[in-house]
N, C-alpha and C. Protein backbone atom coordinates (compact mmCIF):
# COMPACT_ATOMS: atom_id res chain seq x y z
N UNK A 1 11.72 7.19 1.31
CA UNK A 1 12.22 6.33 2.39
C UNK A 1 11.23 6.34 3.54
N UNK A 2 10.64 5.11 4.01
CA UNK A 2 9.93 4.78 5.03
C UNK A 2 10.50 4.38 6.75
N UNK A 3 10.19 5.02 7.32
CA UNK A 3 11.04 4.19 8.58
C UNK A 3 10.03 3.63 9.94
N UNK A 4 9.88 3.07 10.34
CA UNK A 4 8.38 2.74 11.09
C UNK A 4 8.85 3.76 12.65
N UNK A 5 7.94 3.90 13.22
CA UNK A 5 8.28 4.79 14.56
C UNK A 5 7.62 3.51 15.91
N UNK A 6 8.30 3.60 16.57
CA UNK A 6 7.66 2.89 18.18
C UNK A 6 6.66 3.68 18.94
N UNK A 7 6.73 4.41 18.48
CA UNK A 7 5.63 5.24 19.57
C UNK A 7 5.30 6.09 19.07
N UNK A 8 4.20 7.13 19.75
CA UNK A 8 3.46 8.23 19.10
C UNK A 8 4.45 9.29 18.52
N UNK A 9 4.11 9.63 17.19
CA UNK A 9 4.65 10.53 16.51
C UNK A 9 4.74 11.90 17.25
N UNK A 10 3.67 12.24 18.19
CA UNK A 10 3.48 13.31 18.73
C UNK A 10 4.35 13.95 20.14
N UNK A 11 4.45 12.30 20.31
CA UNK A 11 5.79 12.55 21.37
C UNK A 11 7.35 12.38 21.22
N UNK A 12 7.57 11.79 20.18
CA UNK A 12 8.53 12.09 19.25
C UNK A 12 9.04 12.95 18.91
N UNK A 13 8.35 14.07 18.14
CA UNK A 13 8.27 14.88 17.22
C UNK A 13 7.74 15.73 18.04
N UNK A 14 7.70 16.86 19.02
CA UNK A 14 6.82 17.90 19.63
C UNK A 14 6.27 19.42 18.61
N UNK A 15 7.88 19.46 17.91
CA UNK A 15 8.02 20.44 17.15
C UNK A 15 7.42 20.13 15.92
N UNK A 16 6.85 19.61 15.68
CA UNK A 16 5.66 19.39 14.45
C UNK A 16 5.47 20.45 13.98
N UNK A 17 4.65 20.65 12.35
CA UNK A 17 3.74 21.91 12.01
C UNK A 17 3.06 21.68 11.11
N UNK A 18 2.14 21.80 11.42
CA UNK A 18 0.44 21.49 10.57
C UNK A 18 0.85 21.80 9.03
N UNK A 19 1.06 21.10 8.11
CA UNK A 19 0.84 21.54 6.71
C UNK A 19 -0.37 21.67 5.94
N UNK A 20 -1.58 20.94 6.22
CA UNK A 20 -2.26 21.02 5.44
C UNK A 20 -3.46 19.68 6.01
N UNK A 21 -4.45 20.14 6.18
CA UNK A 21 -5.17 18.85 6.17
C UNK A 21 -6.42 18.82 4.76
N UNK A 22 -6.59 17.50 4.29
CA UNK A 22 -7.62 17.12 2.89
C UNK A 22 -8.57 16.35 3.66
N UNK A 23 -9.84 16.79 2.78
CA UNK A 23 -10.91 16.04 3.32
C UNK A 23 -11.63 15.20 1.63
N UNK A 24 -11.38 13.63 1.63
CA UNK A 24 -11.82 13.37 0.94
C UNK A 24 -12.97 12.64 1.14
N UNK A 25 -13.92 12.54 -0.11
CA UNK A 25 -15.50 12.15 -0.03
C UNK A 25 -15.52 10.46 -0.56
N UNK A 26 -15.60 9.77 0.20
CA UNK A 26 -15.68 8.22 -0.30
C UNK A 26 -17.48 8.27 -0.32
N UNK A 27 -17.67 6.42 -0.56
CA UNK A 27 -18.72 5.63 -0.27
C UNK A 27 -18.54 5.54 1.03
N UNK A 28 -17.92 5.37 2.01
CA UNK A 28 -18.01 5.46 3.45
C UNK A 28 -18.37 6.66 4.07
N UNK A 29 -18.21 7.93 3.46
CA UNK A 29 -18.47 9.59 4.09
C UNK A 29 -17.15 9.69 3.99
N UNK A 30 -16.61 11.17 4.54
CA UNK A 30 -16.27 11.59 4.53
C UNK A 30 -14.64 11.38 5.56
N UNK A 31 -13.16 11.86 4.95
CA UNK A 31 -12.79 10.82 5.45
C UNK A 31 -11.17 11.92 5.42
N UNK A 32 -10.47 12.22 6.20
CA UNK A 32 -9.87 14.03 6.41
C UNK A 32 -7.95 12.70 6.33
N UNK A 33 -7.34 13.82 6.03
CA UNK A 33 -5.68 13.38 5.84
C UNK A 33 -5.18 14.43 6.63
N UNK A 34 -4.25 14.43 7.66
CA UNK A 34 -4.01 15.58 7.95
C UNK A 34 -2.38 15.17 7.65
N UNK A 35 -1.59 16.35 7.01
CA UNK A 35 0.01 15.91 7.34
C UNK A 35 0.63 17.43 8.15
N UNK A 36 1.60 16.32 8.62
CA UNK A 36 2.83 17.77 9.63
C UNK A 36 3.94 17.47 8.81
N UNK A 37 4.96 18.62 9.06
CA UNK A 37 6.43 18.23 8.90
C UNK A 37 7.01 18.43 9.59
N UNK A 38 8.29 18.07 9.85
CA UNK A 38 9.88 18.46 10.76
C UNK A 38 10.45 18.43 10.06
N UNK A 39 11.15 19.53 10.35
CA UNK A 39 13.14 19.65 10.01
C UNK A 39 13.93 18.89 10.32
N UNK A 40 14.46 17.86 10.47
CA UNK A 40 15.32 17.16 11.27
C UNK A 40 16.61 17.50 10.48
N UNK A 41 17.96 16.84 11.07
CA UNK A 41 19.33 16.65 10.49
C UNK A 41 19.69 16.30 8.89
N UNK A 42 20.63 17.22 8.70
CA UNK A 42 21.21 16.66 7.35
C UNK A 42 20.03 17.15 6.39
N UNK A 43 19.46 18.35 6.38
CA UNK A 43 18.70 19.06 5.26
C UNK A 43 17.38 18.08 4.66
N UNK A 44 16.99 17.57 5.78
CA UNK A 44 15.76 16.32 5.48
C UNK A 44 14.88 16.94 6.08
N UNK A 45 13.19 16.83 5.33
CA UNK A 45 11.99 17.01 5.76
C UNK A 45 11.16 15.38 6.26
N UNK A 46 11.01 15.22 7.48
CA UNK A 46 10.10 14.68 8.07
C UNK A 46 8.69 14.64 7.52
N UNK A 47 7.88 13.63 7.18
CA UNK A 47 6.65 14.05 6.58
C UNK A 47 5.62 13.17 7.78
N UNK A 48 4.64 13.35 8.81
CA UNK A 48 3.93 12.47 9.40
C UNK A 48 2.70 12.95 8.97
N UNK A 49 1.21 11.45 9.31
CA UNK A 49 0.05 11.65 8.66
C UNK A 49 -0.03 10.87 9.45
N UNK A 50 -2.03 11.16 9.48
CA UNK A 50 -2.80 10.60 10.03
C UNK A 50 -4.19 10.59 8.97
N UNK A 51 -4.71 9.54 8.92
CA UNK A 51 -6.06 9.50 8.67
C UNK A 51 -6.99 9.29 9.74
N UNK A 52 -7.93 10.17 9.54
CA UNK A 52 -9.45 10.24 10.47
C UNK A 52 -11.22 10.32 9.49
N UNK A 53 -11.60 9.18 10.15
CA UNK A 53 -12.98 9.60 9.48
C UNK A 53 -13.58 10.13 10.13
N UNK A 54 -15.07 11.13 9.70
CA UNK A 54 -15.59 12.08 9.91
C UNK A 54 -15.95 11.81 11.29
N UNK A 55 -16.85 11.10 12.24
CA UNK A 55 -16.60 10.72 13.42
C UNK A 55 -15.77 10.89 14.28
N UNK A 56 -14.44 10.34 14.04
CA UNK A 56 -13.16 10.73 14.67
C UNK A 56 -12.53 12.11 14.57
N UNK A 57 -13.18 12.90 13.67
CA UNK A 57 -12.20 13.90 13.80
C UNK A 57 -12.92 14.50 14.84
N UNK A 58 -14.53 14.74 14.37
CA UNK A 58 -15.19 15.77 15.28
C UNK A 58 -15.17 14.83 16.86
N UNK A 59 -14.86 13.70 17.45
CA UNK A 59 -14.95 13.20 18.59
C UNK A 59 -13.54 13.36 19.26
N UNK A 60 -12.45 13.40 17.93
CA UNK A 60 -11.00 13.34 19.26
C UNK A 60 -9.98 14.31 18.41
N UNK A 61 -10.41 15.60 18.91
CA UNK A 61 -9.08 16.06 18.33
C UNK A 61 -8.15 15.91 19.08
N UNK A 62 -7.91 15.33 20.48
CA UNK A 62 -6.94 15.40 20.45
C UNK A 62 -5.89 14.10 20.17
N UNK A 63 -4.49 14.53 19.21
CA UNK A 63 -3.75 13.51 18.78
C UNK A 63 -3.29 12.62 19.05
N UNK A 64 -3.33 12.54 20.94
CA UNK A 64 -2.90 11.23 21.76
C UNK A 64 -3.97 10.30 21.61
N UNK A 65 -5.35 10.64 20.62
CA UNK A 65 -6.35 9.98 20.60
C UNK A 65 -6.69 9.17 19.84
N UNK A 66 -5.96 10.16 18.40
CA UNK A 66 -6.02 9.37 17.36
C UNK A 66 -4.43 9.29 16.53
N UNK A 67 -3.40 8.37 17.25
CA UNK A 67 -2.13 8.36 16.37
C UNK A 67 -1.92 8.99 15.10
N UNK A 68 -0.56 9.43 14.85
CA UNK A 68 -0.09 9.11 13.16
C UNK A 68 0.03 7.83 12.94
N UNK A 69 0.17 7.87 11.87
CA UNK A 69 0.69 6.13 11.03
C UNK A 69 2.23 5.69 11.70
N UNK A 70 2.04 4.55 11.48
CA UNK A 70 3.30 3.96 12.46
C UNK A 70 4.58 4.30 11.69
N UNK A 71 4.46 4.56 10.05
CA UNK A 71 5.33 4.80 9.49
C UNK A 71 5.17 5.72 8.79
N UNK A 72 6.63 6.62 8.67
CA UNK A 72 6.70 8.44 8.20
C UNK A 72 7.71 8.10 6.95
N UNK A 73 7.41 9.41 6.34
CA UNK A 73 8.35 9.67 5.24
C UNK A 73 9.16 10.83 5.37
N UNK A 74 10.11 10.41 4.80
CA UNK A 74 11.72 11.31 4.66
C UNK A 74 12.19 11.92 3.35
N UNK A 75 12.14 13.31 3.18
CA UNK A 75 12.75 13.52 1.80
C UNK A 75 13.60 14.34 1.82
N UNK A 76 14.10 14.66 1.03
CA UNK A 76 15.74 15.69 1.15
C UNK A 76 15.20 17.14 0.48
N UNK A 77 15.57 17.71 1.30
CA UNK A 77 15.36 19.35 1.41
C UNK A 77 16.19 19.66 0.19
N UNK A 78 16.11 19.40 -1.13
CA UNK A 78 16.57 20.24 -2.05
C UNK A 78 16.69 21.43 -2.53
N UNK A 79 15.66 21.99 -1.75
CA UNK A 79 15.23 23.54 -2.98
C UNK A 79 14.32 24.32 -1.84
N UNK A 80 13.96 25.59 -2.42
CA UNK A 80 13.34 26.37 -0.95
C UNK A 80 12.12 25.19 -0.51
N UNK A 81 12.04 25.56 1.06
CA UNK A 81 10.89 24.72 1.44
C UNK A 81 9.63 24.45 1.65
N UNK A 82 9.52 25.92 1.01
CA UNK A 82 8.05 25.62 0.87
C UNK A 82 7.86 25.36 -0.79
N UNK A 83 8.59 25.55 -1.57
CA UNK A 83 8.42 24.60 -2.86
C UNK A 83 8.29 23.35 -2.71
N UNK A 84 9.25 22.67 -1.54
CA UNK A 84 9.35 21.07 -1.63
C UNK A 84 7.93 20.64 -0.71
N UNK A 85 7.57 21.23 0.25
CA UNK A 85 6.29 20.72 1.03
C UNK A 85 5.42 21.27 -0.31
N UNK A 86 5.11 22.25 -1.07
CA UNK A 86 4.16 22.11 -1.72
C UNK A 86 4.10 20.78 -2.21
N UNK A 87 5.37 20.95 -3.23
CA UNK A 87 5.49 19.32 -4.32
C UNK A 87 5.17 18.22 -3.45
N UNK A 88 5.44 18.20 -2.02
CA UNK A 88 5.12 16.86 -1.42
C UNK A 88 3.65 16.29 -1.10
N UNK A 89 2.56 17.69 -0.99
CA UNK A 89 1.22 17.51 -1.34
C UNK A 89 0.83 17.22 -2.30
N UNK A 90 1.59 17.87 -3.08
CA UNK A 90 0.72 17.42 -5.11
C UNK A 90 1.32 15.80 -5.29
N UNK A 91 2.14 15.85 -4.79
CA UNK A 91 2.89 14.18 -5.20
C UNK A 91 1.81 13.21 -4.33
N UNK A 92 1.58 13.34 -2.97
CA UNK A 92 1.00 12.58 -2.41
C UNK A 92 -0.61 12.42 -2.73
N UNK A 93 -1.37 14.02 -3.45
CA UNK A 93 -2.48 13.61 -4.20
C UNK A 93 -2.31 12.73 -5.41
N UNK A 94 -1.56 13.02 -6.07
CA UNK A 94 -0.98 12.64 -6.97
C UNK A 94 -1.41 10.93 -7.09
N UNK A 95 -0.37 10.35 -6.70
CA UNK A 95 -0.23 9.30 -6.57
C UNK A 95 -1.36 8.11 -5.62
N UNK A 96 -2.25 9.15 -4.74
CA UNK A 96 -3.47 8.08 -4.87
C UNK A 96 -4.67 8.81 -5.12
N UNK A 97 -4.54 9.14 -6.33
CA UNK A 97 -5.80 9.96 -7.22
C UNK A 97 -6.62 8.95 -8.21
N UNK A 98 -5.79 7.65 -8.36
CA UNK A 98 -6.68 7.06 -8.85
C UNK A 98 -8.09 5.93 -7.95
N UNK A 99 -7.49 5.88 -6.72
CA UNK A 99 -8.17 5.26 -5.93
C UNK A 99 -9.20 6.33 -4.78
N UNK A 100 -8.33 7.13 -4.78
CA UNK A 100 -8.95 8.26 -3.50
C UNK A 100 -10.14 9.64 -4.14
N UNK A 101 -9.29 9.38 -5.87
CA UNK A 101 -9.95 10.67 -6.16
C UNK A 101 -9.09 12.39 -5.99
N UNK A 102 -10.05 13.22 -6.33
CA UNK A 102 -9.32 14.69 -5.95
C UNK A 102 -10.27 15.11 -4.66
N UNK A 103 -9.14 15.48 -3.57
CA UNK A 103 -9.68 16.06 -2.00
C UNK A 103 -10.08 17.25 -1.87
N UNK A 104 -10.93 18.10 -1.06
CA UNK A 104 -11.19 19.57 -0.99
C UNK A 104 -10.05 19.93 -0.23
N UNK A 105 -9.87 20.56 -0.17
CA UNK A 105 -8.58 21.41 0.66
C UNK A 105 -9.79 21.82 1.89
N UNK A 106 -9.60 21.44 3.41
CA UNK A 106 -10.05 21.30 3.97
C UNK A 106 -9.35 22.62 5.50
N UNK A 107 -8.03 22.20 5.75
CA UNK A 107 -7.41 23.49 6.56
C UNK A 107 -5.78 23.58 6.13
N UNK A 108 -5.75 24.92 5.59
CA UNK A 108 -4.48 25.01 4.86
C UNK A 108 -3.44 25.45 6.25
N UNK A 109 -2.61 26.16 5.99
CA UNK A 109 -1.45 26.46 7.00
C UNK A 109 -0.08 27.47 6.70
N UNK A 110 -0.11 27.88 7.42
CA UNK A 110 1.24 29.19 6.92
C UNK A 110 1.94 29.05 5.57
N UNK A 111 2.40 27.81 5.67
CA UNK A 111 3.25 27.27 4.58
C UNK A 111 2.49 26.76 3.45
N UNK A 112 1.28 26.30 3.78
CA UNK A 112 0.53 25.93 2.67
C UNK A 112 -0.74 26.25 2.49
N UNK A 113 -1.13 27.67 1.52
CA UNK A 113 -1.99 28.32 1.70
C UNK A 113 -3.22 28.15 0.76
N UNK A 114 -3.99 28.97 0.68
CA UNK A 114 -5.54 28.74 0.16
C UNK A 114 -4.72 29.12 -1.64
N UNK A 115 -3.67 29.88 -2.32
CA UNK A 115 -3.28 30.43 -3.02
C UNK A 115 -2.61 29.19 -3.74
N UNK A 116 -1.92 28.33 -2.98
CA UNK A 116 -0.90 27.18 -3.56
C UNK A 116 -1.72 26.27 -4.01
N UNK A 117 -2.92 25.65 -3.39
CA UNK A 117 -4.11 24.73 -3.60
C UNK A 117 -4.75 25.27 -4.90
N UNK A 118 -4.95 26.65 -5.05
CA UNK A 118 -6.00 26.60 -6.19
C UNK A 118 -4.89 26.34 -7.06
N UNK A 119 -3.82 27.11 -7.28
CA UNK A 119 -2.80 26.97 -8.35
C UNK A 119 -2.58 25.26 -8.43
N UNK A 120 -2.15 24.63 -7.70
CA UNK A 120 -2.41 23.08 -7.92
C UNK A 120 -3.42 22.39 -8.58
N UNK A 121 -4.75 22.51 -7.52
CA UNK A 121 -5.49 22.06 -8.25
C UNK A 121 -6.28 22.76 -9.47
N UNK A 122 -5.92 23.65 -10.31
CA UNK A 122 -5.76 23.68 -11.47
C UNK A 122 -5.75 22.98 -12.75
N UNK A 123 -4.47 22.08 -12.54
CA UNK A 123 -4.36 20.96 -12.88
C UNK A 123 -5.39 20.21 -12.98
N UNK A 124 -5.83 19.75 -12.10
CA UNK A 124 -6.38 18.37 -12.44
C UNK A 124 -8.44 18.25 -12.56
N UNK A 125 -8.01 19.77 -12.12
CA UNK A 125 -10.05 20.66 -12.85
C UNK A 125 -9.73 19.90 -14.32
N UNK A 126 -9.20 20.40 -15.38
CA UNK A 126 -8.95 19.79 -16.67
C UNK A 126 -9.22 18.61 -16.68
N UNK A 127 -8.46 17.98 -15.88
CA UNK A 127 -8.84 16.53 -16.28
C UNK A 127 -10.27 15.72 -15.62
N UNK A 128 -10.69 16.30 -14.45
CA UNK A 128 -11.62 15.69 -13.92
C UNK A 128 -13.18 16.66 -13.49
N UNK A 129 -13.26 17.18 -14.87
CA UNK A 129 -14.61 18.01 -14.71
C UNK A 129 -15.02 17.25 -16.33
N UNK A 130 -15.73 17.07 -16.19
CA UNK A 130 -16.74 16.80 -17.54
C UNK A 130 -18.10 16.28 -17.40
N UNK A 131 -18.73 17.38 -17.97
CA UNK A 131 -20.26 16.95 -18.46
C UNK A 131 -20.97 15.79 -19.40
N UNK A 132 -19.43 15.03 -19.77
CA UNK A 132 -19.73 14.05 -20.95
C UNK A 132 -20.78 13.18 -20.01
N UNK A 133 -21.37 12.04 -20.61
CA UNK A 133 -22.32 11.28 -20.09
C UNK A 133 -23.04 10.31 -21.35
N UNK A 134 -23.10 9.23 -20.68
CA UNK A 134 -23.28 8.36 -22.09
C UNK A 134 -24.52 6.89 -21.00
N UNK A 135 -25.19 6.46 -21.26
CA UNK A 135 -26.06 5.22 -20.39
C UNK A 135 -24.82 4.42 -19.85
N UNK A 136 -24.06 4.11 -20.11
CA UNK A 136 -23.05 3.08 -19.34
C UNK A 136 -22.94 4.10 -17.87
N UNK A 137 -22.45 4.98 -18.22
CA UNK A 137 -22.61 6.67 -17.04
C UNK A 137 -23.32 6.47 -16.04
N UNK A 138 -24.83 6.72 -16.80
CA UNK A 138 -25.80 6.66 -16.31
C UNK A 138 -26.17 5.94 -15.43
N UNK A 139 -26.15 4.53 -16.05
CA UNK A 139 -26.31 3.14 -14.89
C UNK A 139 -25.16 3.31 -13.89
N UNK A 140 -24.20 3.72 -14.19
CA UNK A 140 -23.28 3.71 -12.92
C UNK A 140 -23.73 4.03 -11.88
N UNK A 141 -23.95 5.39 -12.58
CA UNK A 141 -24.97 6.68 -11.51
C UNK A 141 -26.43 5.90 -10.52
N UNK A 142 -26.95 5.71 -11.64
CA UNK A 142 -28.32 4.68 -10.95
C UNK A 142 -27.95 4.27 -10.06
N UNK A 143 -26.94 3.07 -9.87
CA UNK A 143 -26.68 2.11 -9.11
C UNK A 143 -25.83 2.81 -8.00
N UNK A 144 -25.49 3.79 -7.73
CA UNK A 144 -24.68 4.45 -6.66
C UNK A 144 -23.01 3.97 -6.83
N UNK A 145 -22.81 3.70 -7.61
CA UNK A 145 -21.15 3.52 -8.33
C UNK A 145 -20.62 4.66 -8.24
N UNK A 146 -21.12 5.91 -8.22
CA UNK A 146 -20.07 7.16 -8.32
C UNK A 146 -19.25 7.16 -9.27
N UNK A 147 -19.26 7.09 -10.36
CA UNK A 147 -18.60 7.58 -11.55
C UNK A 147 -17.78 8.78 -11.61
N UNK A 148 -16.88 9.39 -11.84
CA UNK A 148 -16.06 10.25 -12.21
C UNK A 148 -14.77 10.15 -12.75
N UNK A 149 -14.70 11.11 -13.05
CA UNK A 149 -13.63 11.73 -14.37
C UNK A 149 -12.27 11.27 -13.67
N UNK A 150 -10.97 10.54 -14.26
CA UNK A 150 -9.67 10.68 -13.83
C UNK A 150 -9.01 11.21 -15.07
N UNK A 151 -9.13 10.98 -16.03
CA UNK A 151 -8.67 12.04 -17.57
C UNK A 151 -9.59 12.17 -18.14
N UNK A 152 -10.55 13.50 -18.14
CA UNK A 152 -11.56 12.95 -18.96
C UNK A 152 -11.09 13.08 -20.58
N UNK A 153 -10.18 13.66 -20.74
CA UNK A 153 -9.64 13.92 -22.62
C UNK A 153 -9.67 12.26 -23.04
N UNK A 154 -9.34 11.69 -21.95
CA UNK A 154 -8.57 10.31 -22.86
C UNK A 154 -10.09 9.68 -22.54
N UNK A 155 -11.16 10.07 -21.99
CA UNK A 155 -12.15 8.97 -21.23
C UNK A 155 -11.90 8.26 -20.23
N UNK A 156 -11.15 8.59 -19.42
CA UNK A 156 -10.47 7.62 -18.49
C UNK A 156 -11.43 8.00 -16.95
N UNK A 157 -12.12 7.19 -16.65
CA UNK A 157 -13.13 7.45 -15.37
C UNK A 157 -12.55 6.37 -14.24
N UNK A 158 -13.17 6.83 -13.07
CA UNK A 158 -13.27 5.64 -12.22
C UNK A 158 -14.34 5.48 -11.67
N UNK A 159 -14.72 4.49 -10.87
CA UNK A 159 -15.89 3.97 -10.26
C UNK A 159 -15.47 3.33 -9.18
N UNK A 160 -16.82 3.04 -7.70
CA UNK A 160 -16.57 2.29 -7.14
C UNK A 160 -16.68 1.01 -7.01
N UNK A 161 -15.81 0.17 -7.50
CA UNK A 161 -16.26 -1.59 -6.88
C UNK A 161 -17.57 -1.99 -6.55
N UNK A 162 -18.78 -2.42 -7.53
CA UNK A 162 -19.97 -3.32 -7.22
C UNK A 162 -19.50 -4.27 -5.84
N UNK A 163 -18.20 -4.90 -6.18
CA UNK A 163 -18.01 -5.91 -4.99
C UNK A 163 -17.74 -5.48 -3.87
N UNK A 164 -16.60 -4.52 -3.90
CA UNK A 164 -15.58 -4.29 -2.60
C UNK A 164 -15.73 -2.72 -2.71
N UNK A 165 -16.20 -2.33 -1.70
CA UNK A 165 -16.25 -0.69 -2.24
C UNK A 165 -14.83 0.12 -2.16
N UNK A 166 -14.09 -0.55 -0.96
CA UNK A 166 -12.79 -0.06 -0.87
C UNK A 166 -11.61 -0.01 -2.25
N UNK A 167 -12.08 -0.58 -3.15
CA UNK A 167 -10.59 -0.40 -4.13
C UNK A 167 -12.40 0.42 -5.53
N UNK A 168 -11.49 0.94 -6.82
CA UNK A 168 -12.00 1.19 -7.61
C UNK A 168 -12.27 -0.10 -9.14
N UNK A 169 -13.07 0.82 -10.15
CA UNK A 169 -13.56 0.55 -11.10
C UNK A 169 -12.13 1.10 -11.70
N UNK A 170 -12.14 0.81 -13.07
CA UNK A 170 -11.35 1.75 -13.97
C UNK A 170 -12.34 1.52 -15.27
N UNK A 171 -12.33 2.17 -15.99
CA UNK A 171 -13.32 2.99 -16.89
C UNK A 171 -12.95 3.68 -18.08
N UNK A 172 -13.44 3.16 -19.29
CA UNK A 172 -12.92 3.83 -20.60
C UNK A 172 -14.20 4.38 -21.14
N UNK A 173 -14.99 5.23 -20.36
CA UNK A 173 -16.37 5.86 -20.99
C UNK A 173 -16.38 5.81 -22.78
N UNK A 174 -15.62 6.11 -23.28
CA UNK A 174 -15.46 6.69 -24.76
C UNK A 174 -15.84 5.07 -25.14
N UNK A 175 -15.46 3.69 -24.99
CA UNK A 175 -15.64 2.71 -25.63
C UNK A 175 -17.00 1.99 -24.45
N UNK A 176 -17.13 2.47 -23.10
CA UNK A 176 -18.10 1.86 -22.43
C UNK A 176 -17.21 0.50 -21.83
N UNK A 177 -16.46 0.92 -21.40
CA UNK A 177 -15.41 -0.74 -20.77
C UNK A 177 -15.54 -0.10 -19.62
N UNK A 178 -15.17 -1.38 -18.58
CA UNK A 178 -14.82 -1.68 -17.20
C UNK A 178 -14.15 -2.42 -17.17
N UNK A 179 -13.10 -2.61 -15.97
CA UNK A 179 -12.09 -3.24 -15.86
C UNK A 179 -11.89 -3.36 -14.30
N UNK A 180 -11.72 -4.24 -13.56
CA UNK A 180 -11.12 -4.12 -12.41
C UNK A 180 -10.75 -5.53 -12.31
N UNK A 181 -8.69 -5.13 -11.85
CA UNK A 181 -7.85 -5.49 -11.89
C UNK A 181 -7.89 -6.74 -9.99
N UNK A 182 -8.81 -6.38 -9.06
CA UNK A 182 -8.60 -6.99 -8.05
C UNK A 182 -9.66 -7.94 -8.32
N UNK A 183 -10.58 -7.75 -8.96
CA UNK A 183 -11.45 -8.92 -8.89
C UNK A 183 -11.72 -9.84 -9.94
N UNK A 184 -10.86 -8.95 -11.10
CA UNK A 184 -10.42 -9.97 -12.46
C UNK A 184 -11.93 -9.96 -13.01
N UNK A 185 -12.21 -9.15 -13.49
CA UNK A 185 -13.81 -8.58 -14.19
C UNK A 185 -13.70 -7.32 -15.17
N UNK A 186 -14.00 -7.82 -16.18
CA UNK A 186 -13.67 -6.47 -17.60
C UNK A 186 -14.59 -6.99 -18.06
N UNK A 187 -15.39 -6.10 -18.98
CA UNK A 187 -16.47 -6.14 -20.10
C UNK A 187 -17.02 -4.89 -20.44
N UNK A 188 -18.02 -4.71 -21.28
CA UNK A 188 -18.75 -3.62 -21.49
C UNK A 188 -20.18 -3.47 -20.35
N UNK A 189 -21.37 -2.98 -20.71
CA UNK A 189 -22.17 -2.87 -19.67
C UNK A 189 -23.18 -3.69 -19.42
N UNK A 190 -23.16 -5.21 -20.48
CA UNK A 190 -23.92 -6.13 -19.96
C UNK A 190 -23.37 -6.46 -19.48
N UNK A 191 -21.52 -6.72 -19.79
CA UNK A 191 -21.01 -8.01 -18.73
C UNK A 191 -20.91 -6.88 -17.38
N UNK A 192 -21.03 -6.03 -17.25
CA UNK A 192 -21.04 -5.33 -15.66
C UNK A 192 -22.54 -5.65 -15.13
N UNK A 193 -23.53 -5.29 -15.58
CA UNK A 193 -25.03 -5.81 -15.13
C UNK A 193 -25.30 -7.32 -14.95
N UNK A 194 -24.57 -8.45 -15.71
CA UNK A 194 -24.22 -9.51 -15.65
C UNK A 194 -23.39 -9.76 -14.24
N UNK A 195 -22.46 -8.98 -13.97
CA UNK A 195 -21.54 -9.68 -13.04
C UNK A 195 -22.30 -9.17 -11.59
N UNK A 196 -22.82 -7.71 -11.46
CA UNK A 196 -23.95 -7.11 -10.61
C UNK A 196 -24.75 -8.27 -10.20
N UNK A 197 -25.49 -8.62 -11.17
CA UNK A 197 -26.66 -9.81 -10.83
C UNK A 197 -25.78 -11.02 -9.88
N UNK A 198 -24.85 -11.59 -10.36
CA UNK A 198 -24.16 -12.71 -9.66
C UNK A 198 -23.85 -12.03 -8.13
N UNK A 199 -23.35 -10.60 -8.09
CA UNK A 199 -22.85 -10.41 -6.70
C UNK A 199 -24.22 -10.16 -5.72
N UNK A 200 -25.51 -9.80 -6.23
CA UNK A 200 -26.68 -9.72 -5.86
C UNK A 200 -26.98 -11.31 -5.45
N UNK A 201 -27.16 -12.18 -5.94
CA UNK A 201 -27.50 -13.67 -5.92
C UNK A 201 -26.39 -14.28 -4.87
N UNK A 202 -25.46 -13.92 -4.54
CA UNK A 202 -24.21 -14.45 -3.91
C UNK A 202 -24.61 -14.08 -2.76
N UNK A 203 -24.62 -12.98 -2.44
CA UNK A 203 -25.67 -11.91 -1.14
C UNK A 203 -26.62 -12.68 -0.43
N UNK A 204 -27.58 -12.96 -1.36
CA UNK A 204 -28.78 -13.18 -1.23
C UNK A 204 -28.48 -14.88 -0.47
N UNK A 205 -27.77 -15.28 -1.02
CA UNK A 205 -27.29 -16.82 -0.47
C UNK A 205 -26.58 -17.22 1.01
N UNK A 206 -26.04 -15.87 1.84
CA UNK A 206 -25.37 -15.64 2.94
C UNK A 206 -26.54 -15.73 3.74
């Protein structure tokens, strides 16, 4: 459940508490998540966030500087609470791991410690460490695409967007496919060097 807020989360919310901040590595640099929680009424956890890129963090820590998001999340305190704020980090990597990738654990917090992170990310070492490598790879690599692992058992990689760097590639290394769903472009690695050349020539025409 989403609810939008009118004003700064920070003045809202005083009683905040740092859960955890991630620092993930784009094509833009480097780029930090920080979340808090509250207790509020009726056995509900408050969840607020902010994103900061590397610039902003080291120029404004302070939070009247750089807002939370206008809109927070709400979940129901089921079970002890620091089980449920863990699960609410792994869920929220979770779920934009195919676009964002896996984050370093950057500053943990009482409740969420250097001990809960490795045990988490655990997980997803398995799936996104591999030495495999094949020329479709390769050229990715060449070209500054950033290639990496999202399953590597199944071959399942991602990449960044030749076009738009902001959304991803999706990637079946094992057969050498590409696919991306926003710009309506799939093929193997001529039609990607093929479609490269057109966004090069399109460029070149501005």
């Amino acid at each position: 459940m989403e609810t939008p807020l009118k004003q700064n989360s920070a003045e809202i919310f005083p009683n905040k508490k740092h859960l955890v901040t991630l620092e993930y590595f784009t094509p833009l640099g480097e780029v930090y998540l920080e979340m808090y929680y509250v207790l509020i009424a009726s056995q509900k956890i408050l969840i607020l966030s902010r994103v900061l890129l590397d610039d902003e963090y080291d120029r404004n820590p302070d939070e009247t500087e750089c807002p939370f998001k206008e809109e927070h999340e709400v979940y129901d305190l089921t079970d002890h609470l620091h089980r449920n704020l863990v699960e609410i980090v792994e869920n929220t990597i979770e779920k934009d791991r195919f676009i964002n990738g896996i984050p370093r654990i950057y500053k943990t917090s009482q409740v969420f410690t250097t001990h809960d992170w490795e045990r988490m990310s655990a997980q997803w070492v398995q799936k996104t460490v591999s030495n495999f490598t094949t020329p479709f790879i390769e050229f990715l690599k060449e070209n500054s695409l950033f290639p990496r692992p999202y399953d590597q058992e199944r071959g399942l990689w991602t990449a960044s967007c030749p076009n738009v760097a902001k959304h991803p590639l999706m990637l079946n290394v094992f057969q050498g496919k590409f696919g991306c769903g926003w710009c309506r472009k799939k093929g193997g690695l001529e039609e990607l060097k093929e479609w490269m050349n057109e966004i090069r020539v399109h460029k070149n025409k501005k």
